[in-house]
PDB file of N, CA and C in Angstrom:
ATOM      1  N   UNK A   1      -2.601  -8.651   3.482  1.00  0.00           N
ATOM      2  CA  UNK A   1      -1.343  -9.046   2.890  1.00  0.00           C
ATOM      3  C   UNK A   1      -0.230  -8.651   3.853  1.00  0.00           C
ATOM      4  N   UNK A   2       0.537  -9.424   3.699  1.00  0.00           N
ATOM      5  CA  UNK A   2       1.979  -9.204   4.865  1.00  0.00           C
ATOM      6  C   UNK A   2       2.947  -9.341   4.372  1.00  0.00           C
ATOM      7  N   UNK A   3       3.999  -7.672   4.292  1.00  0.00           N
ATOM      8  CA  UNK A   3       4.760  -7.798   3.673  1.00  0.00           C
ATOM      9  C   UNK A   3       5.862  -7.287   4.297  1.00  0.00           C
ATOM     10  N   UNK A   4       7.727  -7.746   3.875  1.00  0.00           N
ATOM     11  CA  UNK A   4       8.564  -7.362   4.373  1.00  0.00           C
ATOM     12  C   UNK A   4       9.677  -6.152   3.535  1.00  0.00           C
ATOM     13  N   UNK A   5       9.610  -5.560   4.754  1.00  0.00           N
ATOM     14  CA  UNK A   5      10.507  -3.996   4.077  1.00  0.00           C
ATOM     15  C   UNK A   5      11.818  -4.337   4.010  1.00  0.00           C
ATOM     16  N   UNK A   6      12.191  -3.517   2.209  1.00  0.00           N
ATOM     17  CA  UNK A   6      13.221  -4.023   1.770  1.00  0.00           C
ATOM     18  C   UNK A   6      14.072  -2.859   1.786  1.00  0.00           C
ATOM     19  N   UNK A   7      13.345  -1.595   1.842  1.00  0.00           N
ATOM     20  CA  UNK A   7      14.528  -0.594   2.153  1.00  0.00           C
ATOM     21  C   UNK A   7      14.727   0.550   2.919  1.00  0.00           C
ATOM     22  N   UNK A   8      15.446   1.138   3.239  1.00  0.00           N
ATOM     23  CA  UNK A   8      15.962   1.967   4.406  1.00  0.00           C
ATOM     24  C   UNK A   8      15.065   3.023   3.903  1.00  0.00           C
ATOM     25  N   UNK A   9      15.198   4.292   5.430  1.00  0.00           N
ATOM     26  CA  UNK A   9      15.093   5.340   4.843  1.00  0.00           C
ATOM     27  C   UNK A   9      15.277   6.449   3.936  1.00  0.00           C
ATOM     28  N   UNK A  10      16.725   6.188   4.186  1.00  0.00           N
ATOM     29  CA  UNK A  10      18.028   6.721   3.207  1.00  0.00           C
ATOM     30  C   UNK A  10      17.650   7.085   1.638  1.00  0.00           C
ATOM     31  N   UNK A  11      16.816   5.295   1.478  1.00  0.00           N
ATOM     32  CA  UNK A  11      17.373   5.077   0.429  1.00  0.00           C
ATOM     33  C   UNK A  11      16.172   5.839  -0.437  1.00  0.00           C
ATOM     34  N   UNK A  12      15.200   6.045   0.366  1.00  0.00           N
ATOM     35  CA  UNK A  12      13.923   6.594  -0.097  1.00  0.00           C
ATOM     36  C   UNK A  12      13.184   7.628   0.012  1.00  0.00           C
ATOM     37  N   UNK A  13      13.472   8.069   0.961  1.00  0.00           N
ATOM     38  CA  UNK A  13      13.807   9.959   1.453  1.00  0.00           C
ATOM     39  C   UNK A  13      13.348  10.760   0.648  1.00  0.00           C
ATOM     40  N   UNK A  14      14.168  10.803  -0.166  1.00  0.00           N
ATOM     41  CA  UNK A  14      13.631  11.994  -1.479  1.00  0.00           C
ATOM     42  C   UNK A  14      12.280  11.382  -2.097  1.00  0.00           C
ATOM     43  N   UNK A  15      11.908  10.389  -2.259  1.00  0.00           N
ATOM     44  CA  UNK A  15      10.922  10.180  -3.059  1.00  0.00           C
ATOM     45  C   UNK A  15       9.654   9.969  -2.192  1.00  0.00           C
ATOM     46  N   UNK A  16       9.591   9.604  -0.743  1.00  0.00           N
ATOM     47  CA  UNK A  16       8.643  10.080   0.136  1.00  0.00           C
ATOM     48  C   UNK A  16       8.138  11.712  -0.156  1.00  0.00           C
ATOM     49  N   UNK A  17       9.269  12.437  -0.158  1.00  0.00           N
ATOM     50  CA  UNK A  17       8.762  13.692  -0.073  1.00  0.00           C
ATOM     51  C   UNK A  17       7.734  14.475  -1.255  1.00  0.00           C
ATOM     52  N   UNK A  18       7.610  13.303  -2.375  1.00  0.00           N
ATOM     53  CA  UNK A  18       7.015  13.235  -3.494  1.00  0.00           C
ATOM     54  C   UNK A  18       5.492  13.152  -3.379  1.00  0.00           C
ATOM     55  N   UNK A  19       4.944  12.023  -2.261  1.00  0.00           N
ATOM     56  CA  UNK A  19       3.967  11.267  -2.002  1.00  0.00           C
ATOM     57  C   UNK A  19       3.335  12.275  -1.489  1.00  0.00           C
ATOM     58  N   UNK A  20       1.629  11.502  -1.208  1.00  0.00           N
ATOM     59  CA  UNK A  20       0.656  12.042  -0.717  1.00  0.00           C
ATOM     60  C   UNK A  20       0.717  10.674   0.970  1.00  0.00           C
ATOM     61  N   UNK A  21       0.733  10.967   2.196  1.00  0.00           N
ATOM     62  CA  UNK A  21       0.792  10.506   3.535  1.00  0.00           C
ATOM     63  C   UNK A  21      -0.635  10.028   3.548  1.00  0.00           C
ATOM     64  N   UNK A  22      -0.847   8.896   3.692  1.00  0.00           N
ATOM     65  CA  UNK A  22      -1.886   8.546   3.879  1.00  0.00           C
ATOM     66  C   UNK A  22      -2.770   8.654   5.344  1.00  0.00           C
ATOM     67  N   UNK A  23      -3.892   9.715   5.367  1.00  0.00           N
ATOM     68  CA  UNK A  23      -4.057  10.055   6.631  1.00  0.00           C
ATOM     69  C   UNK A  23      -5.231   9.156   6.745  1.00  0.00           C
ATOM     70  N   UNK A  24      -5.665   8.430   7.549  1.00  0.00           N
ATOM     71  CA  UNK A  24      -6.817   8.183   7.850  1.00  0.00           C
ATOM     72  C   UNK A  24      -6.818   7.179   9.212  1.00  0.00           C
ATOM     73  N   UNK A  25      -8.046   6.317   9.246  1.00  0.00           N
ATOM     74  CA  UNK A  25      -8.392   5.774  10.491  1.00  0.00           C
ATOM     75  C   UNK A  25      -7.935   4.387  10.349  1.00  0.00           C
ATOM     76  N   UNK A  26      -8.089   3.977   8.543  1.00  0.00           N
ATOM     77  CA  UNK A  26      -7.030   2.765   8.598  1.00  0.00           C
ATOM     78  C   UNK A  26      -5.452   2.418   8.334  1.00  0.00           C
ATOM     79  N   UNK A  27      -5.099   3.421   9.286  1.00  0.00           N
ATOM     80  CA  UNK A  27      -3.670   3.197   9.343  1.00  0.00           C
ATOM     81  C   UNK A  27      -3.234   3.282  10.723  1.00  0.00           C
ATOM     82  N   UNK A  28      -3.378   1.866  11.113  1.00  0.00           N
ATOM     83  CA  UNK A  28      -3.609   1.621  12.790  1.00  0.00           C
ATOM     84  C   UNK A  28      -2.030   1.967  13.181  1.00  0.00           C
ATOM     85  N   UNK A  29      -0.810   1.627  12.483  1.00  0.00           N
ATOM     86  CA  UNK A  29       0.406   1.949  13.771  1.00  0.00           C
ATOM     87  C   UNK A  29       1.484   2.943  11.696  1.00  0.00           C
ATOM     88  N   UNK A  30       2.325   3.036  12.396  1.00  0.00           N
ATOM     89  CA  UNK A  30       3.376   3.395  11.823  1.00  0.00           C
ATOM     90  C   UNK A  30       2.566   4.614  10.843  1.00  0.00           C
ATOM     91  N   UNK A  31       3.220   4.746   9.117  1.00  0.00           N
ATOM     92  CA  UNK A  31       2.820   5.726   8.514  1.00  0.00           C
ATOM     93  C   UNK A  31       3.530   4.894   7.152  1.00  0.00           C
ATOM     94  N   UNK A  32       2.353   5.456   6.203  1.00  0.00           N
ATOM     95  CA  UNK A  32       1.472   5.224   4.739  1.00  0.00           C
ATOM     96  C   UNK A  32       1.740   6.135   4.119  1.00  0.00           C
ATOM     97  N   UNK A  33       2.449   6.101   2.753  1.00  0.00           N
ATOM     98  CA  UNK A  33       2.460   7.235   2.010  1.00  0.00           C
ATOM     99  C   UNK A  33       1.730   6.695   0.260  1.00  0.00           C
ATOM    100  N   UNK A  34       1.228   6.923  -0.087  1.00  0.00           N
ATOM    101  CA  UNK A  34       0.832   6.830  -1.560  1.00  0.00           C
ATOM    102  C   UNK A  34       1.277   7.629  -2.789  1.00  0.00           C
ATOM    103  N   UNK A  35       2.000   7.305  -4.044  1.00  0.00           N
ATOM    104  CA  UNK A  35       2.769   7.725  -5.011  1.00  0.00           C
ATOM    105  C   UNK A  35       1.399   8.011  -6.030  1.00  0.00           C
ATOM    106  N   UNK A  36       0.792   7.986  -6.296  1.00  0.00           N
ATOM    107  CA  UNK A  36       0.075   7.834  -7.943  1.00  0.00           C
ATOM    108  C   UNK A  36       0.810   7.537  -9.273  1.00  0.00           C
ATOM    109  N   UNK A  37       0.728   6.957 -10.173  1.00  0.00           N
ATOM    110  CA  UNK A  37       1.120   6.515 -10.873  1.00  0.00           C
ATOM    111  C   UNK A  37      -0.040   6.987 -11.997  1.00  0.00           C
ATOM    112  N   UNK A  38      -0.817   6.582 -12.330  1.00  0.00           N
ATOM    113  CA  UNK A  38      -1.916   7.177 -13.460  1.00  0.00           C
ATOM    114  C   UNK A  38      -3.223   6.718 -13.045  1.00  0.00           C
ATOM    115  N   UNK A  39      -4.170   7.653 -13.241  1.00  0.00           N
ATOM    116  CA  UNK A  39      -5.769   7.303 -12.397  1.00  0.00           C
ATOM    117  C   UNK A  39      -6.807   8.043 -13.972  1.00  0.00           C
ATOM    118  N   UNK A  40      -7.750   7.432 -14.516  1.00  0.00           N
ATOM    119  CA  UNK A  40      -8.561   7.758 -15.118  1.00  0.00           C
ATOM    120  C   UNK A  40     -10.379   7.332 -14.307  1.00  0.00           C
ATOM    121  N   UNK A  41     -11.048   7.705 -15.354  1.00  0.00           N
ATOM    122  CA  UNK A  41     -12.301   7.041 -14.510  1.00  0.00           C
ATOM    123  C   UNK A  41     -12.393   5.048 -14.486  1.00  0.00           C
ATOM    124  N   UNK A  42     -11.709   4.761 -15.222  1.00  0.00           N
ATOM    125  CA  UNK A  42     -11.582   3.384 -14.639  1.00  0.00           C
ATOM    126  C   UNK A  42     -11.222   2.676 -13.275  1.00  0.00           C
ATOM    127  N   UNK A  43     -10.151   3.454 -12.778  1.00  0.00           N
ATOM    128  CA  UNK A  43      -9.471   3.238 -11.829  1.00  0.00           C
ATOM    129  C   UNK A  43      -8.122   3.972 -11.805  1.00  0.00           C
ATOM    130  N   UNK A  44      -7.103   3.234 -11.220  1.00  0.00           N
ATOM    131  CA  UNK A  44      -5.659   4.012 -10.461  1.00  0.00           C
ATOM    132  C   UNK A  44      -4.427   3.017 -10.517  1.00  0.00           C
ATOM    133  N   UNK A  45      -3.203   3.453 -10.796  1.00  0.00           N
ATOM    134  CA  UNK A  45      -2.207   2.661 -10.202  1.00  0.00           C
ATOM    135  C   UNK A  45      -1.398   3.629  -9.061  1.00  0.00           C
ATOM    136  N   UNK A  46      -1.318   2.959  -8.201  1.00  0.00           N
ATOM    137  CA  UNK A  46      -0.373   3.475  -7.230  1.00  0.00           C
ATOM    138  C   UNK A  46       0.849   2.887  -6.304  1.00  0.00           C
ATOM    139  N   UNK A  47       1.946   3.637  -6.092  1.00  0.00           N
ATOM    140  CA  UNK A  47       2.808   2.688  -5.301  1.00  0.00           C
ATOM    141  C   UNK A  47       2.256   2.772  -3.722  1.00  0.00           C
ATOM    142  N   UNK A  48       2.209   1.690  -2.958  1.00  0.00           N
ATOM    143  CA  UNK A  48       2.296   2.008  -1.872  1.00  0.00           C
ATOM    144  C   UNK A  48       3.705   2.301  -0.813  1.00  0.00           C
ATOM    145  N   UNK A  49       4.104   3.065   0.036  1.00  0.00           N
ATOM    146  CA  UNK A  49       5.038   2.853   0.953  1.00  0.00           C
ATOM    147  C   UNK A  49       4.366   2.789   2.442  1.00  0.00           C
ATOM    148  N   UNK A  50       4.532   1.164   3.314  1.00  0.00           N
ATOM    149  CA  UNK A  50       4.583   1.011   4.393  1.00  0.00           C
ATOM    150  C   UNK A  50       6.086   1.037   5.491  1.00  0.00           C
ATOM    151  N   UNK A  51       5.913   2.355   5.841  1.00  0.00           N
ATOM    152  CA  UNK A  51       7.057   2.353   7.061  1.00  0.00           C
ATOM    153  C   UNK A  51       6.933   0.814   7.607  1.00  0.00           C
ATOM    154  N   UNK A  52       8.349   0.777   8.511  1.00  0.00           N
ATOM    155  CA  UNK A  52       8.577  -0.213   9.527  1.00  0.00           C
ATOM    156  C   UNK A  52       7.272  -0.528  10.329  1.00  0.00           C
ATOM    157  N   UNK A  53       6.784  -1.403  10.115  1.00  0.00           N
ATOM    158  CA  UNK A  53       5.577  -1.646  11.277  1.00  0.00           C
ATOM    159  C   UNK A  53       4.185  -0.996  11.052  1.00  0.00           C
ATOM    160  N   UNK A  54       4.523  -0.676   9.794  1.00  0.00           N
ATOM    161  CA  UNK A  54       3.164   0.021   9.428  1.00  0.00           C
ATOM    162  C   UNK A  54       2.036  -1.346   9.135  1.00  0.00           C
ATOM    163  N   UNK A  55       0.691  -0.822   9.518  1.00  0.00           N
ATOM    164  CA  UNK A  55      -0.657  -1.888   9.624  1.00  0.00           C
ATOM    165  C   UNK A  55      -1.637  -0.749   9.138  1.00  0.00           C
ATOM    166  N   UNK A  56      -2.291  -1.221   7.486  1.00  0.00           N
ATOM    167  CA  UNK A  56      -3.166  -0.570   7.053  1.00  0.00           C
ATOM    168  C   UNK A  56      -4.388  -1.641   7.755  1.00  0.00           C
ATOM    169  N   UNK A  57      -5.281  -1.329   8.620  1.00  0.00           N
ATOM    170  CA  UNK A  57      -6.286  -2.428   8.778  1.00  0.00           C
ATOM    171  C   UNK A  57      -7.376  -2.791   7.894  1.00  0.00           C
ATOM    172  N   UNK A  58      -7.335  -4.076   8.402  1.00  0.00           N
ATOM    173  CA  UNK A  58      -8.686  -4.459   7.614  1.00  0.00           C
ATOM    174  C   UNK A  58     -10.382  -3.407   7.092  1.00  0.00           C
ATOM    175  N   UNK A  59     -10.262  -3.499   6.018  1.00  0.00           N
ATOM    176  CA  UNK A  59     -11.327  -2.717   5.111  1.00  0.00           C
ATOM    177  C   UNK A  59     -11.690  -3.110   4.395  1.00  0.00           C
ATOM    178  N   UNK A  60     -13.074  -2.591   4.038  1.00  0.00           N
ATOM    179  CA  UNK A  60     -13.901  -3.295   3.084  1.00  0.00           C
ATOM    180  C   UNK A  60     -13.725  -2.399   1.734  1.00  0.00           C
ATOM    181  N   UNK A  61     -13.369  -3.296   0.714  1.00  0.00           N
ATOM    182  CA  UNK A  61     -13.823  -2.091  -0.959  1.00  0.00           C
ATOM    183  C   UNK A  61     -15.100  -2.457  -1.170  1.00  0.00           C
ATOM    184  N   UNK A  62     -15.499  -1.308  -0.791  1.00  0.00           N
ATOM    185  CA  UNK A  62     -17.494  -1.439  -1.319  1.00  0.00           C
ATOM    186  C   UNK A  62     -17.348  -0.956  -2.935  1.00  0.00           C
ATOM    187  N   UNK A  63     -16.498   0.054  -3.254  1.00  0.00           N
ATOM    188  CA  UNK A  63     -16.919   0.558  -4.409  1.00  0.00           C
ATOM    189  C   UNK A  63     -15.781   0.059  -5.483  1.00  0.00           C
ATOM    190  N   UNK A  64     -14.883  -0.296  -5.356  1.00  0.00           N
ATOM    191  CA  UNK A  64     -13.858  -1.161  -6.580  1.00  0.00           C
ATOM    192  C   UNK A  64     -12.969  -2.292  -5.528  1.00  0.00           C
ATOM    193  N   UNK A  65     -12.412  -3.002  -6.985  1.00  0.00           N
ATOM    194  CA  UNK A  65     -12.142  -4.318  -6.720  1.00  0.00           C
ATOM    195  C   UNK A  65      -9.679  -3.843  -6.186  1.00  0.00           C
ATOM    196  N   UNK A  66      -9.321  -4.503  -5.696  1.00  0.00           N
ATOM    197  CA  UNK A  66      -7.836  -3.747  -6.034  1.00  0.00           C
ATOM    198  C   UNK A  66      -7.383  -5.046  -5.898  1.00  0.00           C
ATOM    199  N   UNK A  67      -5.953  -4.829  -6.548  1.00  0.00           N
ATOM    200  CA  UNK A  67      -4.938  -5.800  -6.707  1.00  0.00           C
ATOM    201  C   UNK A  67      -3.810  -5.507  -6.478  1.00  0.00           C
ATOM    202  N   UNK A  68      -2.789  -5.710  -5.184  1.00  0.00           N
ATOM    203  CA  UNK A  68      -1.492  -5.703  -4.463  1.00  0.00           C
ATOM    204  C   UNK A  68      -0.676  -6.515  -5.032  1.00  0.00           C
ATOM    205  N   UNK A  69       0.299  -5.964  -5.366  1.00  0.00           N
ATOM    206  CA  UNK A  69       1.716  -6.821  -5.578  1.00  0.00           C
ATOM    207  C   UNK A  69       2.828  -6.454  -4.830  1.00  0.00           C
ATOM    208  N   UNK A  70       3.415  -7.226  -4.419  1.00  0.00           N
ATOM    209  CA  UNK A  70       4.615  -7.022  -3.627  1.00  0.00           C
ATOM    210  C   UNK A  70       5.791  -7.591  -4.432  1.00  0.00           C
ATOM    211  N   UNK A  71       6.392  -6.662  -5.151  1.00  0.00           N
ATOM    212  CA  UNK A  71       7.285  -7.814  -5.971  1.00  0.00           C
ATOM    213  C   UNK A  71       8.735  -8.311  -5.860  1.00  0.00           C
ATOM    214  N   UNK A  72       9.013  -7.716  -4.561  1.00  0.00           N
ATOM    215  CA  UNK A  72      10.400  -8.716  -3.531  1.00  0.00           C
ATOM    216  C   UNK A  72      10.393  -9.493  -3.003  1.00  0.00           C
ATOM    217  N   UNK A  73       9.029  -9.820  -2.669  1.00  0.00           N
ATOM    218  CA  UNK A  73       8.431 -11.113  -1.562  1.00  0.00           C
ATOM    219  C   UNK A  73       7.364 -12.149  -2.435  1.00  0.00           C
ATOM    220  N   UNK A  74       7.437 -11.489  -3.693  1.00  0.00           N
ATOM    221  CA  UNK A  74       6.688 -12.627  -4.912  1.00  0.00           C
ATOM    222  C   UNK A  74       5.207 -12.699  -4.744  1.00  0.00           C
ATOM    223  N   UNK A  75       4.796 -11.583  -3.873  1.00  0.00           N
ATOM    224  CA  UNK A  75       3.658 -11.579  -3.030  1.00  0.00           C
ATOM    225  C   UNK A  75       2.433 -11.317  -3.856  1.00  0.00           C
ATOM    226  N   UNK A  76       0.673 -11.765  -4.147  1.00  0.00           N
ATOM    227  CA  UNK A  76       0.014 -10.760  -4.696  1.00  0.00           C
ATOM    228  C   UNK A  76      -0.940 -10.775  -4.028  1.00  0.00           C
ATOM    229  N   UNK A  77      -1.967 -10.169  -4.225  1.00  0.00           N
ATOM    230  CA  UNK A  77      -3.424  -9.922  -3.223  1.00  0.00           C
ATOM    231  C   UNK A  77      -3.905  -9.830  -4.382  1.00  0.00           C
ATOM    232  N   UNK A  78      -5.623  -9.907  -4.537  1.00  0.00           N
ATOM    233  CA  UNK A  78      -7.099  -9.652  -5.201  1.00  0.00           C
ATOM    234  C   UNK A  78      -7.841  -9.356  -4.274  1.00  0.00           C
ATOM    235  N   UNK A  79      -8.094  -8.257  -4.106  1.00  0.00           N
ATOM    236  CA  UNK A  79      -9.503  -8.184  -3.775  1.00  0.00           C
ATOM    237  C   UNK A  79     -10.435  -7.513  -4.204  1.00  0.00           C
ATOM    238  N   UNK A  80     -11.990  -8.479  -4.388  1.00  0.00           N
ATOM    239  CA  UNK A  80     -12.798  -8.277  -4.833  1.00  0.00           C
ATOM    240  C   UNK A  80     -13.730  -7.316  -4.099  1.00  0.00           C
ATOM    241  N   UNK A  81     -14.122  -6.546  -5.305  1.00  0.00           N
ATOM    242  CA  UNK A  81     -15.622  -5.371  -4.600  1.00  0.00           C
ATOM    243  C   UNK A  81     -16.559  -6.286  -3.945  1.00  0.00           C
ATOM    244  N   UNK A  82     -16.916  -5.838  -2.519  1.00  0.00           N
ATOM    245  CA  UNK A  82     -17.383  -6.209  -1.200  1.00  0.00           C
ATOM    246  C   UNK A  82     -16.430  -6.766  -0.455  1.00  0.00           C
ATOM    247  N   UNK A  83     -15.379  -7.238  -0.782  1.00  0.00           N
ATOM    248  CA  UNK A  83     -14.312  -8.198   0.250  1.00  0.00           C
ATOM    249  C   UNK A  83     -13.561  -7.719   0.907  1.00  0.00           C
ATOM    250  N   UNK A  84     -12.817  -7.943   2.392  1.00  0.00           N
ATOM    251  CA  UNK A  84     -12.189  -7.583   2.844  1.00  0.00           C
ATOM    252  C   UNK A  84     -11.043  -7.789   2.979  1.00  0.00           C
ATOM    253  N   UNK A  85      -9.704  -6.802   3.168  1.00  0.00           N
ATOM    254  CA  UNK A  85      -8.289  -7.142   3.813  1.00  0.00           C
ATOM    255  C   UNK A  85      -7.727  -6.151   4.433  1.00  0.00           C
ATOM    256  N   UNK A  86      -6.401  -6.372   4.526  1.00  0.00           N
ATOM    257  CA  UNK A  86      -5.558  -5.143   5.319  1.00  0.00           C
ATOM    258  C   UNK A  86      -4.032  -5.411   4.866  1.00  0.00           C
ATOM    259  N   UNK A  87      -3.100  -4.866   4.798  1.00  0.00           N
ATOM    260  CA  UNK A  87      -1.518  -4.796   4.841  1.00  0.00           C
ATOM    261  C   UNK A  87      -0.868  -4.590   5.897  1.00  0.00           C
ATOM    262  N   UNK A  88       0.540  -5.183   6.017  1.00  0.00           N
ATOM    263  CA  UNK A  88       0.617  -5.502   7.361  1.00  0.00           C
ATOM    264  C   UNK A  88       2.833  -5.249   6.806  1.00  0.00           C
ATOM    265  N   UNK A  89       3.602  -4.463   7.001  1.00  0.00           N
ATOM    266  CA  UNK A  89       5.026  -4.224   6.928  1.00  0.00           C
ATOM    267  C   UNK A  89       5.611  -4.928   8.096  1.00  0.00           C
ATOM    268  N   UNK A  90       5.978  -6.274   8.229  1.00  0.00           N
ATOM    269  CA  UNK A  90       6.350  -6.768   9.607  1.00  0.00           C
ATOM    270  C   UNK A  90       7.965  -6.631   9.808  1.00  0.00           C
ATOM    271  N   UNK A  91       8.593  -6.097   8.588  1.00  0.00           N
ATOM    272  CA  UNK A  91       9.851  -5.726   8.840  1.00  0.00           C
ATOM    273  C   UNK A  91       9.799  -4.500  10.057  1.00  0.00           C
ATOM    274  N   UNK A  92      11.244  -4.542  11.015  1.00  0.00           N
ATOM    275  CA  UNK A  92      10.999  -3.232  11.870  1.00  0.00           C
ATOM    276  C   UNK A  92      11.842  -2.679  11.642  1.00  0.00           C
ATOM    277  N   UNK A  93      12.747  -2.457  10.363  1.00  0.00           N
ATOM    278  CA  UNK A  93      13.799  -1.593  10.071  1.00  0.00           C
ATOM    279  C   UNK A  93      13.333  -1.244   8.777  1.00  0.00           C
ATOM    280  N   UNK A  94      12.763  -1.481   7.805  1.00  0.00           N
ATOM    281  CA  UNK A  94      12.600  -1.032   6.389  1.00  0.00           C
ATOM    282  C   UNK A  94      11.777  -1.415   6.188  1.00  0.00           C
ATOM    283  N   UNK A  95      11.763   0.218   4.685  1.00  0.00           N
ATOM    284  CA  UNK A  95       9.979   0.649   4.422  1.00  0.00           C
ATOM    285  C   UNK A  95       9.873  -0.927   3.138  1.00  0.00           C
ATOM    286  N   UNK A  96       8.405  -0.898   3.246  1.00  0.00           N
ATOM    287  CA  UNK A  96       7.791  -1.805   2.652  1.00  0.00           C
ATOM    288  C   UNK A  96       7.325  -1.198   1.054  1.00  0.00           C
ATOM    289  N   UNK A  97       7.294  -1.654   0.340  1.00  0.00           N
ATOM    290  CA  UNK A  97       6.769  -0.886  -1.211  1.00  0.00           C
ATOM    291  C   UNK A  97       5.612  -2.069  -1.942  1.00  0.00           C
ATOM    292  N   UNK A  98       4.529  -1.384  -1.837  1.00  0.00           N
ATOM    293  CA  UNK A  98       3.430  -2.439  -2.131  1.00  0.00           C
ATOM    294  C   UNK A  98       2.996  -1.900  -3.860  1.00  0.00           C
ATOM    295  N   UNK A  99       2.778  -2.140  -4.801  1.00  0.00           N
ATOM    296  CA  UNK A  99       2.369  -1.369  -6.441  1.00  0.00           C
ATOM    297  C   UNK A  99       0.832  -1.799  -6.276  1.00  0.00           C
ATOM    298  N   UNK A 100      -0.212  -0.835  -6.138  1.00  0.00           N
ATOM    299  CA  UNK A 100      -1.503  -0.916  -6.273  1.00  0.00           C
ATOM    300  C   UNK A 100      -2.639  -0.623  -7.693  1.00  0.00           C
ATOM    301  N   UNK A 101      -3.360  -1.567  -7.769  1.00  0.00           N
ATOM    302  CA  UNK A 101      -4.030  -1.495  -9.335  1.00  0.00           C
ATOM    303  C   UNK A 101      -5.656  -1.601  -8.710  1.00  0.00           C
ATOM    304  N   UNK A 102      -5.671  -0.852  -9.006  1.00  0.00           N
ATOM    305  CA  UNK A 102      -7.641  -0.196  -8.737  1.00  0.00           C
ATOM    306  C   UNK A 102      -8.505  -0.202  -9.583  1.00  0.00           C
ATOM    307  N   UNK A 103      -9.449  -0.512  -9.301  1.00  0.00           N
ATOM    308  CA  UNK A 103     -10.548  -0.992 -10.587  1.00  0.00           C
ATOM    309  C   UNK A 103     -11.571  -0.494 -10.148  1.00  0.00           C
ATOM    310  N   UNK A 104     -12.369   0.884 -10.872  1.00  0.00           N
ATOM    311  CA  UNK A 104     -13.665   0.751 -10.374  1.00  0.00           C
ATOM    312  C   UNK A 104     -15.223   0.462 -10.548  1.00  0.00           C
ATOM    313  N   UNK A 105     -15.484  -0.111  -9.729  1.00  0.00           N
ATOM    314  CA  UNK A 105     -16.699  -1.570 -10.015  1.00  0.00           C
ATOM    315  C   UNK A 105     -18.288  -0.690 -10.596  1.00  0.00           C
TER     316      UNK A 105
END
Protein backbone atom coordinates (compact mmCIF):
# COMPACT_ATOMS: atom_id res chain seq x y z
CA UNK A 1 0.00 0.00 0.00
CA UNK A 2 1.28 3.56 -0.79
CA UNK A 3 0.53 6.14 1.19
CA UNK A 4 0.90 10.00 1.53
CA UNK A 5 1.93 11.86 4.80
CA UNK A 6 -0.44 14.23 6.00
CA UNK A 7 1.29 15.55 8.97
CA UNK A 8 4.27 17.25 10.35
CA UNK A 9 6.29 16.42 13.10
CA UNK A 10 5.12 19.09 15.27
CA UNK A 11 2.00 18.08 15.00
CA UNK A 12 2.63 14.57 16.35
CA UNK A 13 5.53 14.64 18.65
CA UNK A 14 3.88 14.05 21.76
CA UNK A 15 1.99 11.16 20.66
CA UNK A 16 5.04 9.35 18.98
CA UNK A 17 6.47 9.40 22.31
CA UNK A 18 3.45 7.21 23.31
CA UNK A 19 4.24 4.41 20.67
CA UNK A 20 6.12 1.30 20.56
CA UNK A 21 9.16 2.03 17.30
CA UNK A 22 8.90 -0.55 15.21
CA UNK A 23 12.27 -2.34 15.17
CA UNK A 24 12.83 -4.89 12.76
CA UNK A 25 14.26 -6.07 9.32
CA UNK A 26 11.06 -4.95 7.58
CA UNK A 27 11.52 -1.53 7.87
CA UNK A 28 13.84 -0.98 4.93
CA UNK A 29 14.38 3.13 5.06
CA UNK A 30 12.96 5.79 7.43
CA UNK A 31 11.16 4.77 10.95
CA UNK A 32 7.76 2.92 12.09
CA UNK A 33 6.14 3.50 15.18
CA UNK A 34 2.99 1.41 16.30
CA UNK A 35 0.12 2.84 18.78
CA UNK A 36 -2.11 -0.23 20.00
CA UNK A 37 -5.42 0.42 20.20
CA UNK A 38 -7.04 -2.95 21.74
CA UNK A 39 -5.59 -6.62 21.11
CA UNK A 40 -7.46 -9.77 22.53
CA UNK A 41 -6.80 -13.38 21.36
CA UNK A 42 -8.66 -12.66 18.21
CA UNK A 43 -6.49 -10.18 16.97
CA UNK A 44 -5.38 -6.22 17.31
CA UNK A 45 -6.17 -2.75 16.23
CA UNK A 46 -3.39 -0.54 15.76
CA UNK A 47 -2.42 2.89 14.42
CA UNK A 48 0.36 2.86 12.24
CA UNK A 49 2.92 5.95 11.92
CA UNK A 50 5.18 5.99 8.71
CA UNK A 51 7.85 8.79 8.89
CA UNK A 52 8.69 10.66 5.60
CA UNK A 53 9.94 7.94 3.33
CA UNK A 54 9.35 5.28 5.48
CA UNK A 55 9.11 1.54 3.42
CA UNK A 56 7.73 -1.31 5.57
CA UNK A 57 8.78 -4.14 2.92
CA UNK A 58 7.12 -6.66 1.47
CA UNK A 59 6.01 -9.64 3.95
CA UNK A 60 4.26 -12.46 4.17
CA UNK A 61 1.22 -12.95 7.05
CA UNK A 62 1.64 -16.64 7.54
CA UNK A 63 -0.26 -16.51 10.74
CA UNK A 64 -3.32 -13.76 10.39
CA UNK A 65 -5.08 -12.06 7.76
CA UNK A 66 -4.72 -7.70 8.26
CA UNK A 67 -6.59 -4.91 6.93
CA UNK A 68 -4.97 -1.19 6.26
CA UNK A 69 -6.84 1.85 5.98
CA UNK A 70 -5.55 4.99 5.14
CA UNK A 71 -8.30 7.32 5.66
CA UNK A 72 -6.92 10.75 3.99
CA UNK A 73 -6.03 9.09 0.83
CA UNK A 74 -9.47 6.91 0.86
CA UNK A 75 -6.97 4.16 0.74
CA UNK A 76 -7.64 0.32 1.96
CA UNK A 77 -5.55 -2.89 1.81
CA UNK A 78 -6.74 -6.81 2.68
CA UNK A 79 -4.53 -9.00 3.18
CA UNK A 80 -5.12 -12.41 3.34
CA UNK A 81 -3.27 -15.20 5.63
CA UNK A 82 -0.43 -16.47 3.24
CA UNK A 83 -0.41 -13.22 1.03
CA UNK A 84 1.91 -10.76 0.57
CA UNK A 85 2.50 -6.77 0.80
CA UNK A 86 4.41 -3.88 2.10
CA UNK A 87 3.67 0.06 2.91
CA UNK A 88 5.32 2.52 1.30
CA UNK A 89 5.00 6.82 2.94
CA UNK A 90 6.06 8.52 -0.43
CA UNK A 91 5.43 11.88 1.08
CA UNK A 92 9.10 13.41 2.03
CA UNK A 93 7.92 15.92 4.49
CA UNK A 94 5.07 14.22 6.56
CA UNK A 95 4.40 11.34 8.75
CA UNK A 96 1.98 8.95 7.20
CA UNK A 97 -0.89 7.40 9.68
CA UNK A 98 -2.01 3.98 8.47
CA UNK A 99 -5.21 2.33 11.28
CA UNK A 100 -4.40 -1.49 11.34
CA UNK A 101 -7.07 -4.41 12.01
CA UNK A 102 -5.53 -7.91 12.65
CA UNK A 103 -7.18 -11.04 12.57
CA UNK A 104 -5.83 -14.11 13.81
CA UNK A 105 -6.20 -17.05 11.37
Amino acid sequence: MVVIGRYSYEEIKDRLEKCEELVSDLVVSGKCYKELIYQDSMGSEELLWLSPLAVIGVHQHAQDSELYFDWYNNNVEYCEKELKHGLENISDEKWALVVSIKRND
